[in-house]
C-alpha atoms as a PDB file:
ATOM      1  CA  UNK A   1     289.507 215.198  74.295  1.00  0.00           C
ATOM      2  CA  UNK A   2     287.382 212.237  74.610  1.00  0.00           C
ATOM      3  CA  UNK A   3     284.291 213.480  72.697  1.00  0.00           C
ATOM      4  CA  UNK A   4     286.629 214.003  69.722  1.00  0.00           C
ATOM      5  CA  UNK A   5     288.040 210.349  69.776  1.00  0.00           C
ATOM      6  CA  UNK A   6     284.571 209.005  69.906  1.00  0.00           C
ATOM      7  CA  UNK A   7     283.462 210.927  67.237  1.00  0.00           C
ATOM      8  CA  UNK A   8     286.432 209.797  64.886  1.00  0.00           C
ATOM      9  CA  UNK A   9     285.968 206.410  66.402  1.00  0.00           C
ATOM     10  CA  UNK A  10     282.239 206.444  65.028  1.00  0.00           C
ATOM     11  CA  UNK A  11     283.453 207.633  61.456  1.00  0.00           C
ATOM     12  CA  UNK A  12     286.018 204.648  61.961  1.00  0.00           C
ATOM     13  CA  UNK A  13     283.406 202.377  62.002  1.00  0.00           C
ATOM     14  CA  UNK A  14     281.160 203.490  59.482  1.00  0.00           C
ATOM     15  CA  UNK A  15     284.271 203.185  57.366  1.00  0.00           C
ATOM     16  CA  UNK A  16     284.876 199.682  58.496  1.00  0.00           C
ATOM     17  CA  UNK A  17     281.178 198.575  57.592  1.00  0.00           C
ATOM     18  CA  UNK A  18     281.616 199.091  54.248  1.00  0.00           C
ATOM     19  CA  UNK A  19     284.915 196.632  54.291  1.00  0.00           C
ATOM     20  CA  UNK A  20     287.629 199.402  54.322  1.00  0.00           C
ATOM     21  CA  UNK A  21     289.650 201.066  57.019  1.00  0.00           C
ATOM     22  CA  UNK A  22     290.164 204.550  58.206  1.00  0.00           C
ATOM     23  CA  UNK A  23     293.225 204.614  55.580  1.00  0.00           C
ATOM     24  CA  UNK A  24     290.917 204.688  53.038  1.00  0.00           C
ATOM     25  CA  UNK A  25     290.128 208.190  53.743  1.00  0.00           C
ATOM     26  CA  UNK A  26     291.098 210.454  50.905  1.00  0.00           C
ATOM     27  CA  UNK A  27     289.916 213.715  52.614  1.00  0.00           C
ATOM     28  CA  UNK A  28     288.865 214.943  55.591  1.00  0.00           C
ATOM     29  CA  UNK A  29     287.246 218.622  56.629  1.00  0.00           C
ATOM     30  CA  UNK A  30     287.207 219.625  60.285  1.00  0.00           C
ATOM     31  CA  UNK A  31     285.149 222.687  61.664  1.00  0.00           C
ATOM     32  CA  UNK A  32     286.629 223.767  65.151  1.00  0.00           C
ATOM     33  CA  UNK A  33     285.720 226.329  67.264  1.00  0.00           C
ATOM     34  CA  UNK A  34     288.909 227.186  68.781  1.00  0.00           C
ATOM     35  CA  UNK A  35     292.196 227.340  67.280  1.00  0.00           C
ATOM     36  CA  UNK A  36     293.703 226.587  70.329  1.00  0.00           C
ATOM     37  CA  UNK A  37     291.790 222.465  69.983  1.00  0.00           C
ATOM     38  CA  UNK A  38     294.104 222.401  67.146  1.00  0.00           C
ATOM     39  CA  UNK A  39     297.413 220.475  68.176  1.00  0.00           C
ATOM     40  CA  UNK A  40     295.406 218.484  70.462  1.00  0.00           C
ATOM     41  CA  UNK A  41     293.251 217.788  67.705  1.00  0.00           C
ATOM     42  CA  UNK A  42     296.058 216.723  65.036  1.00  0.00           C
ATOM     43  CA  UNK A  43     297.311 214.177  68.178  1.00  0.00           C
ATOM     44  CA  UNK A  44     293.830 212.507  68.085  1.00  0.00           C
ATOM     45  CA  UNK A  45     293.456 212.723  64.239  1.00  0.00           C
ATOM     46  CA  UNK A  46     296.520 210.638  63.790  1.00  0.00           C
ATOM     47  CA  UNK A  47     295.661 208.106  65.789  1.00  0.00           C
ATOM     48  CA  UNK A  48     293.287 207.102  63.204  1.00  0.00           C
ATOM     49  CA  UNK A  49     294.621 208.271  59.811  1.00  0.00           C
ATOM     50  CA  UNK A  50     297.343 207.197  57.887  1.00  0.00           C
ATOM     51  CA  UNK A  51     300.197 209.914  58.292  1.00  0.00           C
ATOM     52  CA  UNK A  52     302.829 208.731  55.690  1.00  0.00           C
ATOM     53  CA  UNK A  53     300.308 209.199  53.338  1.00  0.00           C
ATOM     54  CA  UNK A  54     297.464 211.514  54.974  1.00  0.00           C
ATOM     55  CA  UNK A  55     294.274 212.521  53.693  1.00  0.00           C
ATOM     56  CA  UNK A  56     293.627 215.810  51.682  1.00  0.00           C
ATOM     57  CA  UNK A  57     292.205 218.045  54.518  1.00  0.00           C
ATOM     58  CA  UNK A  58     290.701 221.081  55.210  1.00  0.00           C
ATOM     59  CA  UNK A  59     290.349 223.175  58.707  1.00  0.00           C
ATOM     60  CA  UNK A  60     287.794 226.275  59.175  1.00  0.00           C
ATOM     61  CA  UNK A  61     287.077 228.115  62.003  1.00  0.00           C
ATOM     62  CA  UNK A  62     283.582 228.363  62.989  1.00  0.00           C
ATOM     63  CA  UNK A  63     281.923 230.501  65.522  1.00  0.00           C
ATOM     64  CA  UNK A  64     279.963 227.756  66.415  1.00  0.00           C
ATOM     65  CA  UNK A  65     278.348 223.906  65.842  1.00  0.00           C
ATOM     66  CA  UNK A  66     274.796 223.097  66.012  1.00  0.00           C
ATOM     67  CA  UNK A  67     274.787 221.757  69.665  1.00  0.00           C
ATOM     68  CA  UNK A  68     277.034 224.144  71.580  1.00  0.00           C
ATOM     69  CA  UNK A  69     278.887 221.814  73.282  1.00  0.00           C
ATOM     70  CA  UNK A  70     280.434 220.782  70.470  1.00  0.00           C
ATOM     71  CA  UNK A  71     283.935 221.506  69.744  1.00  0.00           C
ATOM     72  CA  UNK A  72     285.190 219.682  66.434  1.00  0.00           C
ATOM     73  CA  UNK A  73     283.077 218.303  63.943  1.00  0.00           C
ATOM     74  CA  UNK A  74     284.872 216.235  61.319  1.00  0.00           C
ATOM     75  CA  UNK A  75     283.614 215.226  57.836  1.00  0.00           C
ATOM     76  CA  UNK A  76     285.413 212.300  56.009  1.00  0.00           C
ATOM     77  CA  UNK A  77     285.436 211.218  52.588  1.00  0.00           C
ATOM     78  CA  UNK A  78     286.559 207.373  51.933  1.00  0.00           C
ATOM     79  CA  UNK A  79     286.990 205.883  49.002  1.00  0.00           C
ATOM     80  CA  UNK A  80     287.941 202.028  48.420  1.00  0.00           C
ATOM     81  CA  UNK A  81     291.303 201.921  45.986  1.00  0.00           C
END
Protein backbone atom coordinates (compact mmCIF):
# COMPACT_ATOMS: atom_id res chain seq x y z
CA UNK A 1 0.00 0.00 0.00
CA UNK A 2 2.49 2.46 -1.08
CA UNK A 3 0.17 5.46 -1.70
CA UNK A 4 -0.89 5.10 1.95
CA UNK A 5 2.77 5.21 3.36
CA UNK A 6 3.46 8.26 1.33
CA UNK A 7 0.61 9.92 2.41
CA UNK A 8 1.39 9.30 6.23
CA UNK A 9 4.96 9.96 5.31
CA UNK A 10 3.83 13.57 4.07
CA UNK A 11 1.76 14.18 7.38
CA UNK A 12 5.14 12.93 9.05
CA UNK A 13 6.82 15.68 7.77
CA UNK A 14 4.57 18.41 8.15
CA UNK A 15 4.69 17.27 11.75
CA UNK A 16 8.42 17.36 11.81
CA UNK A 17 8.51 21.07 10.40
CA UNK A 18 7.01 22.38 13.17
CA UNK A 19 9.88 20.64 15.56
CA UNK A 20 7.78 17.61 16.77
CA UNK A 21 7.47 14.03 15.67
CA UNK A 22 4.72 11.82 14.51
CA UNK A 23 4.32 10.88 18.42
CA UNK A 24 3.02 14.01 18.94
CA UNK A 25 -0.14 13.06 17.36
CA UNK A 26 -3.00 13.10 19.79
CA UNK A 27 -5.68 11.99 17.22
CA UNK A 28 -6.02 10.76 14.08
CA UNK A 29 -9.37 10.21 11.70
CA UNK A 30 -9.11 7.91 8.70
CA UNK A 31 -11.85 7.72 5.88
CA UNK A 32 -11.46 4.32 3.93
CA UNK A 33 -13.30 3.01 1.33
CA UNK A 34 -13.05 -0.56 1.98
CA UNK A 35 -13.12 -2.32 5.14
CA UNK A 36 -11.16 -4.89 3.84
CA UNK A 37 -7.77 -1.84 3.58
CA UNK A 38 -8.25 -2.06 7.20
CA UNK A 39 -5.55 -4.52 8.75
CA UNK A 40 -3.29 -3.55 6.07
CA UNK A 41 -3.93 -0.16 6.98
CA UNK A 42 -3.33 -0.51 10.94
CA UNK A 43 0.28 -2.33 9.69
CA UNK A 44 1.20 0.96 7.88
CA UNK A 45 -0.32 3.27 10.59
CA UNK A 46 1.99 1.85 13.15
CA UNK A 47 4.85 2.28 11.48
CA UNK A 48 4.53 5.85 12.17
CA UNK A 49 2.56 6.27 15.43
CA UNK A 50 3.39 5.59 18.76
CA UNK A 51 1.49 2.26 19.77
CA UNK A 52 2.19 2.05 23.59
CA UNK A 53 0.55 5.11 23.78
CA UNK A 54 -1.56 5.63 20.40
CA UNK A 55 -3.46 8.45 19.26
CA UNK A 56 -7.29 8.94 19.89
CA UNK A 57 -8.68 7.74 16.47
CA UNK A 58 -11.53 7.50 14.53
CA UNK A 59 -12.38 5.16 11.28
CA UNK A 60 -15.55 5.83 8.86
CA UNK A 61 -16.45 4.23 5.94
CA UNK A 62 -16.96 6.30 2.99
CA UNK A 63 -18.40 5.48 -0.33
CA UNK A 64 -15.90 7.42 -1.79
CA UNK A 65 -12.79 10.26 -1.73
CA UNK A 66 -12.59 13.17 -3.92
CA UNK A 67 -10.15 11.64 -6.53
CA UNK A 68 -11.35 8.07 -7.00
CA UNK A 69 -8.31 6.50 -6.81
CA UNK A 70 -8.01 7.19 -3.52
CA UNK A 71 -8.31 4.65 -0.92
CA UNK A 72 -7.49 6.10 2.70
CA UNK A 73 -7.39 9.54 3.54
CA UNK A 74 -6.02 10.28 7.00
CA UNK A 75 -6.45 13.48 9.07
CA UNK A 76 -4.02 14.07 12.05
CA UNK A 77 -4.14 16.28 14.88
CA UNK A 78 -0.59 17.06 16.69
CA UNK A 79 -0.09 18.83 19.45
CA UNK A 80 3.46 19.70 21.10
CA UNK A 81 3.34 18.48 25.07
Amino acid sequence: MIPLLLRLFGCSRIVEAVGLTFDAAVRLTVFITELSYLAEFRVVRDEFVNTVTPPASSLVQVSGLVRPEWLIEVEAIAAAR
